[in-house]
Protein backbone atom coordinates (compact mmCIF):
# COMPACT_ATOMS: atom_id res chain seq x y z
CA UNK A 1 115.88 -9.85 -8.11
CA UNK A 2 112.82 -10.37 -6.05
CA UNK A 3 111.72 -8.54 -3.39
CA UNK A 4 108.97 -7.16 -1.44
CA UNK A 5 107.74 -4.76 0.32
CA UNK A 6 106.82 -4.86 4.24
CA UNK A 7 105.65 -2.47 6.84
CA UNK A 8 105.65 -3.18 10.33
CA UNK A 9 103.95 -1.00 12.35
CA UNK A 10 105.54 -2.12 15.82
CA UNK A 11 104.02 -1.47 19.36
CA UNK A 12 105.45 0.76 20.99
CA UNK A 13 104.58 3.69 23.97
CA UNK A 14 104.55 7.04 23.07
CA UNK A 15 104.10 10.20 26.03
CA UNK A 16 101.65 12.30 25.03
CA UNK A 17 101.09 10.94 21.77
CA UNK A 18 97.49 9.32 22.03
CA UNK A 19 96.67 6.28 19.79
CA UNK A 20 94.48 8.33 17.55
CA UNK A 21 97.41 10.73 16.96
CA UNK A 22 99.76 8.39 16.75
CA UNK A 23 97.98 6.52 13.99
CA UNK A 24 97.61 9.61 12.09
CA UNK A 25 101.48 10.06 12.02
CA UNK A 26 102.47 6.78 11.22
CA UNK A 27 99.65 7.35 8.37
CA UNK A 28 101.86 10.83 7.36
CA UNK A 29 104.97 8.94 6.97
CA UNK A 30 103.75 5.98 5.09
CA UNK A 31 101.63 8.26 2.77
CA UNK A 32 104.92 10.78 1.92
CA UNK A 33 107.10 8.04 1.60
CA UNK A 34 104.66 6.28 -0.92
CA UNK A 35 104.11 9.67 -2.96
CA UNK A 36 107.72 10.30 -3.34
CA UNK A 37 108.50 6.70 -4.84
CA UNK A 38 105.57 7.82 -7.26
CA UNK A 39 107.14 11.32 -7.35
CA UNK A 40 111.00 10.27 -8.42
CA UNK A 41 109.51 7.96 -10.98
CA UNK A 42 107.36 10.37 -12.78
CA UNK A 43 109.10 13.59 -12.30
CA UNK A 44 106.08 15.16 -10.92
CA UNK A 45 105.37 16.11 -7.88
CA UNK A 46 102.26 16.29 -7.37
CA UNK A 47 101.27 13.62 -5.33
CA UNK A 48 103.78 14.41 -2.63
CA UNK A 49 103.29 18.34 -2.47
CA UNK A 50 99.79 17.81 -0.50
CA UNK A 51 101.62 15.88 2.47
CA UNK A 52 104.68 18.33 2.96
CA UNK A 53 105.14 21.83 4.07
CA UNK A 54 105.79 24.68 1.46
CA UNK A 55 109.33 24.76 2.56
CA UNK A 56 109.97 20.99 2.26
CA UNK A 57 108.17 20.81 -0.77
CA UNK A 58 110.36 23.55 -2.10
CA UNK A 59 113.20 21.33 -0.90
CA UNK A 60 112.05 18.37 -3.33
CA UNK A 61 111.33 21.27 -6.03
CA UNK A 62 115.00 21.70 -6.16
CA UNK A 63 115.64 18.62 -5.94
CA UNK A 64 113.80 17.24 -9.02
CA UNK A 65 114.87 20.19 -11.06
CA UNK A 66 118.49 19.04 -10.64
CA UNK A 67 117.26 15.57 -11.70
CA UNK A 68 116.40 16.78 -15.21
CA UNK A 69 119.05 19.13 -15.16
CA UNK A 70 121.69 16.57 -14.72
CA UNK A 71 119.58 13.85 -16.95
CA UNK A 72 119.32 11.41 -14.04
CA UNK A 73 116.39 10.11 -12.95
CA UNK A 74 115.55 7.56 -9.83
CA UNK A 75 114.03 4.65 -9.17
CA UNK A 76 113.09 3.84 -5.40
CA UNK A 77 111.28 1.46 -4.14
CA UNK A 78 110.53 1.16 -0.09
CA UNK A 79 111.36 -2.50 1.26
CA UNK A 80 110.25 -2.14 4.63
CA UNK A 81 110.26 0.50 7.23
CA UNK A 82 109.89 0.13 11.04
CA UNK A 83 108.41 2.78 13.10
CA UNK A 84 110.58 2.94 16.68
CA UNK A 85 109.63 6.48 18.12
CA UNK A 86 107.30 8.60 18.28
CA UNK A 87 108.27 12.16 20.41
CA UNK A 88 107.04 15.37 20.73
CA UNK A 89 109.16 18.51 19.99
CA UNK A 90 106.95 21.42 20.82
CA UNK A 91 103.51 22.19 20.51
CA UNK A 92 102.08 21.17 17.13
CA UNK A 93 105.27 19.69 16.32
CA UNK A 94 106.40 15.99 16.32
CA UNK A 95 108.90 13.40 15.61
CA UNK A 96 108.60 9.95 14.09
CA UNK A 97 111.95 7.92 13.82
CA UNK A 98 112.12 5.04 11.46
CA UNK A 99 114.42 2.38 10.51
CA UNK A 100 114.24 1.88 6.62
CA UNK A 101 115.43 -0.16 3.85
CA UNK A 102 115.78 1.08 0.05
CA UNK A 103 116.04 -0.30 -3.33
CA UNK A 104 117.87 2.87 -5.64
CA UNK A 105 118.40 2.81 -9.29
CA UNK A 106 119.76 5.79 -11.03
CA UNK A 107 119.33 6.06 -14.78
CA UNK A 108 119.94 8.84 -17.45
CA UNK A 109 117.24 9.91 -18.83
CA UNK A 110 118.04 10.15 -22.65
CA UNK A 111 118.92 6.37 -22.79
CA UNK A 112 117.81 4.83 -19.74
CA UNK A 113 121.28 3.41 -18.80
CA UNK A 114 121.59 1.99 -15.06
CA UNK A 115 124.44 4.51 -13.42
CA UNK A 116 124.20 2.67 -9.65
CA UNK A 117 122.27 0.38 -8.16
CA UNK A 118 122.35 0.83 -3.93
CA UNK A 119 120.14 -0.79 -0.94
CA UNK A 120 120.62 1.80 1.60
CA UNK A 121 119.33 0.90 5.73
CA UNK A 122 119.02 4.19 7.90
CA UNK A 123 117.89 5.90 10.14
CA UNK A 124 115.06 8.27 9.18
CA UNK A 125 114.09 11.44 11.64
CA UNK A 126 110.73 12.86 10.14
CA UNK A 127 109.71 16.69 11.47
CA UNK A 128 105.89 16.83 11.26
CA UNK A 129 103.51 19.84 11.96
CA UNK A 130 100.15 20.05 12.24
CA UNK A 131 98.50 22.74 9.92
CA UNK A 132 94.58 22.97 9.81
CA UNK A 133 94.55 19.59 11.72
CA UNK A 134 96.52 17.51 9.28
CA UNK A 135 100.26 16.10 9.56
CA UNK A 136 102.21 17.36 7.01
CA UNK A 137 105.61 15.92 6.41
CA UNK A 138 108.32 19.24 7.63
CA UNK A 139 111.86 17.84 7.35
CA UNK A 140 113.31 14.56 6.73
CA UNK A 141 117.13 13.79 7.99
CA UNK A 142 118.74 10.62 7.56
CA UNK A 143 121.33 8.50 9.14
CA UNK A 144 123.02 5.67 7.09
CA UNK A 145 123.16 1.85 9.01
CA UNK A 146 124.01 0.05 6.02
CA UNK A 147 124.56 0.64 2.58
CA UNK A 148 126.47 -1.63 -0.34
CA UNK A 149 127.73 1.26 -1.53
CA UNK A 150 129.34 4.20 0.27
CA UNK A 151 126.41 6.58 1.12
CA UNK A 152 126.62 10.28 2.76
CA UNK A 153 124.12 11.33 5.42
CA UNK A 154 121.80 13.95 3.94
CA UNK A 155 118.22 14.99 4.43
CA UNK A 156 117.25 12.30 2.44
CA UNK A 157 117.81 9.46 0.24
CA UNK A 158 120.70 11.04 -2.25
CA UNK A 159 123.11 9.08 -4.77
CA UNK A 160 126.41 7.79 -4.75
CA UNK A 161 129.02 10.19 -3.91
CA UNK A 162 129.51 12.88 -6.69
CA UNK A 163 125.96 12.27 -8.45
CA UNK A 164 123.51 14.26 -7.97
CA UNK A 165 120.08 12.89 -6.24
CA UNK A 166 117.78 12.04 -8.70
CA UNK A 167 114.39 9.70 -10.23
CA UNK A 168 113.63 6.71 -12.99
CA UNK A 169 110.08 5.43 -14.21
CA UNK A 170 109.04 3.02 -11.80
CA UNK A 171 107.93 -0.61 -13.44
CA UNK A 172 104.15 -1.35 -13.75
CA UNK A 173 105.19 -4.27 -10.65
CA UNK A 174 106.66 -1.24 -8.41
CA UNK A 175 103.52 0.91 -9.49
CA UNK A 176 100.99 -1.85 -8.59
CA UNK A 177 102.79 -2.13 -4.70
CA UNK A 178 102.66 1.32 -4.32
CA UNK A 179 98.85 1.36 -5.20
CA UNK A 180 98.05 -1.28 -3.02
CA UNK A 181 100.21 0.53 0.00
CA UNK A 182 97.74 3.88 -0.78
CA UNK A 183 95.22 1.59 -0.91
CA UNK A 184 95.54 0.54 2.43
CA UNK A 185 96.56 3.80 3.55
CA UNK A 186 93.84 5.72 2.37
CA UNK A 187 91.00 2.77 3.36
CA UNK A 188 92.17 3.43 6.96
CA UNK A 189 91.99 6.81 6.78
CA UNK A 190 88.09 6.54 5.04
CA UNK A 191 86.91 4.71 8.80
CA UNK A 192 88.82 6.78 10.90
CA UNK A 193 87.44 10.03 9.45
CA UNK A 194 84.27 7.99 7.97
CA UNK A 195 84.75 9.43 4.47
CA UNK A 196 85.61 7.31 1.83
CA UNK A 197 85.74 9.81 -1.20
CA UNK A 198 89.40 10.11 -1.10
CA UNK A 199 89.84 6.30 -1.83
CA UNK A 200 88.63 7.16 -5.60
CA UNK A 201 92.56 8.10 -5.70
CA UNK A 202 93.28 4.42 -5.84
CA UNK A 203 90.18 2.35 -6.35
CA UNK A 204 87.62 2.06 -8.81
CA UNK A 205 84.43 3.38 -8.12
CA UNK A 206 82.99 -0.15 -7.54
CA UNK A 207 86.00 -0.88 -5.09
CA UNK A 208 85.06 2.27 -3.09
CA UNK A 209 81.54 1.95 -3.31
CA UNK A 210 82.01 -1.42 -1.41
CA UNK A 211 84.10 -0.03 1.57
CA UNK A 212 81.36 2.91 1.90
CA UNK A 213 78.64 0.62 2.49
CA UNK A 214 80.38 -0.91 5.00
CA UNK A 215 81.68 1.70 6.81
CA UNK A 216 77.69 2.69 6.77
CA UNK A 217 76.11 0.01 7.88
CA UNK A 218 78.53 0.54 11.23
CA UNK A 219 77.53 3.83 11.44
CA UNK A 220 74.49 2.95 11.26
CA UNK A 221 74.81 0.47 14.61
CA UNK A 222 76.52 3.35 16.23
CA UNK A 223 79.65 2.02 15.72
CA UNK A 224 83.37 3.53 14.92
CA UNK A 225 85.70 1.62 13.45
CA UNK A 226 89.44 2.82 13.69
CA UNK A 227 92.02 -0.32 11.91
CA UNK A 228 95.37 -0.06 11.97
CA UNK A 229 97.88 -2.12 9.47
CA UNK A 230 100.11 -3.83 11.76
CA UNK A 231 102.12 -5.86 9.24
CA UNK A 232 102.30 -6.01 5.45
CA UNK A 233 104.33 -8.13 2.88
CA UNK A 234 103.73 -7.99 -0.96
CA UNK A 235 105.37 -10.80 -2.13
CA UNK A 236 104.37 -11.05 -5.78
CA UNK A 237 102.74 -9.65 -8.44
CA UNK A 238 101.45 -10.50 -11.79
CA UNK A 239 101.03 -8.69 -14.89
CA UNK A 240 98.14 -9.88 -16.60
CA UNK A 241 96.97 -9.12 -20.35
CA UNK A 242 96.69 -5.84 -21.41
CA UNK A 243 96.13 -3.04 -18.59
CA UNK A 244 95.22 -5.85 -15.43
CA UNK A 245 97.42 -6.89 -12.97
CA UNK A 246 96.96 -9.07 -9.72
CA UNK A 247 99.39 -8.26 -6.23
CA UNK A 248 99.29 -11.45 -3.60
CA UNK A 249 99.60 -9.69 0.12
CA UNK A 250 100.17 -11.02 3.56
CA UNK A 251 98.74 -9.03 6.17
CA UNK A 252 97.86 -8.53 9.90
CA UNK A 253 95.74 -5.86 11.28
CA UNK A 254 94.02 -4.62 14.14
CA UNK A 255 90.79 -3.65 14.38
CA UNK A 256 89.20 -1.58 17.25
CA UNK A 257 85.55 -0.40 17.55
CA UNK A 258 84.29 2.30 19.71
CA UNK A 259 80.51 4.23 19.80
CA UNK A 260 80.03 6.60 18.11
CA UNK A 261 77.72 8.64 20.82
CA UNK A 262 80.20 7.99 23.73
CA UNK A 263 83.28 7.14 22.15
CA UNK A 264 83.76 4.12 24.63
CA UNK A 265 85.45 1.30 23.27
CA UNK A 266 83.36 -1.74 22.52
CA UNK A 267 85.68 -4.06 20.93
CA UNK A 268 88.92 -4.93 19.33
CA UNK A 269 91.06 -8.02 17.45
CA UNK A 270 93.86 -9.20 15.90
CA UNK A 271 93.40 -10.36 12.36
CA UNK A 272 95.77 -11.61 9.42
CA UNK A 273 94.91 -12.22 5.66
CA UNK A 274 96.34 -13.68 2.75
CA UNK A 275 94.84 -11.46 0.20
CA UNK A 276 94.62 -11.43 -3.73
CA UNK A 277 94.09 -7.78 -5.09
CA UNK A 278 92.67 -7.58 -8.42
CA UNK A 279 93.76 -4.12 -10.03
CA UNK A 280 92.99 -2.36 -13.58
CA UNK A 281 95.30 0.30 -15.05
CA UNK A 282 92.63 3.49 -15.75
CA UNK A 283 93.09 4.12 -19.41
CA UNK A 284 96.71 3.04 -19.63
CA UNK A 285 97.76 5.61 -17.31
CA UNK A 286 97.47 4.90 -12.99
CA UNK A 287 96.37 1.37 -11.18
CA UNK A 288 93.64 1.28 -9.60
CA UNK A 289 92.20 -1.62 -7.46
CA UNK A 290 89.45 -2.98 -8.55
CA UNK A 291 88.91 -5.90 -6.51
CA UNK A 292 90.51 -8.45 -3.80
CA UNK A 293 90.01 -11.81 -3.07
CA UNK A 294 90.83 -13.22 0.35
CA UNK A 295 92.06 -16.63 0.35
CA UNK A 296 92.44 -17.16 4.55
CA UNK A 297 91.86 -15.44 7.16
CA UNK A 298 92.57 -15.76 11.15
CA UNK A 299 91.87 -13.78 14.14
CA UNK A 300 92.61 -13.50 17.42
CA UNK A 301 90.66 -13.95 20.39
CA UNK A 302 89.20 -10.29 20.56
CA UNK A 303 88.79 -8.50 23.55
CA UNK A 304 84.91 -6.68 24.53
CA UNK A 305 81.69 -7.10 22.94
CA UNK A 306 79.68 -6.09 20.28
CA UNK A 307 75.92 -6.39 19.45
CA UNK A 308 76.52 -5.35 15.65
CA UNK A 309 79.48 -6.79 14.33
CA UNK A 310 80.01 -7.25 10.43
CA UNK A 311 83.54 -8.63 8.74
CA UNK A 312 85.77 -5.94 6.93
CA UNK A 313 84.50 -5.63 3.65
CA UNK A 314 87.05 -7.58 2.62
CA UNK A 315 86.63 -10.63 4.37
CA UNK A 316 84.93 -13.71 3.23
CA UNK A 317 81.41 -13.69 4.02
CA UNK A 318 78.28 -16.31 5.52
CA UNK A 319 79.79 -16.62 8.62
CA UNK A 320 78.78 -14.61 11.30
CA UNK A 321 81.93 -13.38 13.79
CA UNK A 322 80.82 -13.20 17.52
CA UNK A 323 82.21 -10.00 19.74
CA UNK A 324 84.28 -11.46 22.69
CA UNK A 325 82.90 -12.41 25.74
């Protein structure tokens, strides 16, 4: 079966939920739901603990210990996921409401047997608070849309009726995706907060080196860079020889640059890629990318002006992009 993997991040107004903030939750969401695919395919959870409170993570502790208690393990893999709403329920607390789709696979874990296979659609609510100025993912509630199987609502993903929720290895293709999608996730974050030391959790030390030098040499014009991924597709990827692999991705973001002394905004565009990323499996154990090749690229018309302006890092270079009139 093929299938891929897209995120739309769709416009949308928000009260009280500046763009900033609102980036940071859709961030939250994309970054939980990224560590728990990881999560149900190891077994460990410690990638996901980081983005959820003590009492949800104590939730998925539970969880996962039933998993090996029962011998079943999971296998889910995010197709896409819309974000609708964004509310605020009291102070320090939000909601972000989501319309996803699911690939599940439950297995037993002593022979690796397929029990179900299921493509769920819901409704996701996500609780998030904000603890030492960082969303962490509180509660997650679901409501089924569609499902080819019959599905219970729960407070999150479970499977079929009388089984109980579960997790299976992922496959090195589903591995590669999700390190692409922390990738991303985790390159946005490095400009917004203008460290890029936490991209080391899915890059190569070359790979991050690149994106710190250029989110330097805009610091260095007095320039703030904050990008947000408005669309993503994965629609292929490619297991090279021994621990290589290469992921082809379609993607549109947008790009808006403010000053870093008055925190005015200069300048901001529209721009989609067709990307190649080049990734290398770190001693036979996680991806990592390593590299990414960018095979077109087009922009929008861009809105404000900019003295210093420099491609993403990413971006084919020699030809100089001018700031809007």
């Amino acid at each position: 079966m093929k299938f891929f993997v897209s995120f739309l991040l769709v416009a949308f107004l928000v009260a009280g939920c500046g763009g900033g903030e609102k980036d940071q939750l859709t961030q939250a969401v994309i970054s939980y739901n990224a560590a728990l695919s990881d999560s149900y395919g190891s077994g460990d959870l410690g990638r996901v603990i980081p983005l959820t409170t003590p009492e949800q993570a104590a939730l998925l502790d539970d969880r996962f210990r039933d998993f090996a208690g029962n011998g079943i393990r999971l296998s889910a893999t995010l197709r896409s996921i819309h974000f609708s709403e964004i509310k605020e329920i009291s102070a320090g607390e939000m909601e972000v409401v989501t319309d996803e789709s699911w690939d599940f696979t439950y297995v037993t874990l002593q022979t690796g047997e397929t029990i179900s296979a299921l493509s769920p659609q819901y409704r996701g609510r996500y609780s998030l608070e904000r603890v030492d100025g960082k969303w962490l993912v509180a509660r997650v509630d679901v409501e089924p849309m569609e499902i080819n199987e019959e599905m219970s609502a729960s407070s999150e993903p479970g499977p079929p009726a009388g089984k109980t929720p579960p997790g299976a290895t992922l496959s090195s293709e589903e591995q590669v995706k999700n390190t692409v999608l922390t990738y991303l996730t985790l390159l946005a974050d490095g400009y917004r907060n203008q460290n890029m030391t936490p991209l080391l959790h899915s890059a190569t030390r070359t790979r991050a080196d690149k994106a710190y030098y250029h989110m330097s040499s805009l610091g260095e014009s007095e320039v703030k860079m904050n990008p947000q991924l408005l669309e993503i597709r994965i629609p292929s990827v490619v297991l090279g020889a021994g621990d290589q692999a290469e992921a082809r991705a379609v993607e549109k973001w947008q790009y808006v640059y403010y000053r870093t002394d008055t925190g005015k905004k200069v300048y901001e565009n529209d721009v989609s890629y067709e990307l190649t990323y080049k990734l290398v499996r770190e001693q036979g154990r996680r991806w990592l990318v390593d590299d990414i090749i960018v095979g077109k690229t087009e922009e929008g018309k861009g809105v404000g002006e900019l003295r210093f302006y420099e491609r993403p890092g990413d971006s084919p270079k020699g030809e100089p992009i001018k700031g809007g009139e």
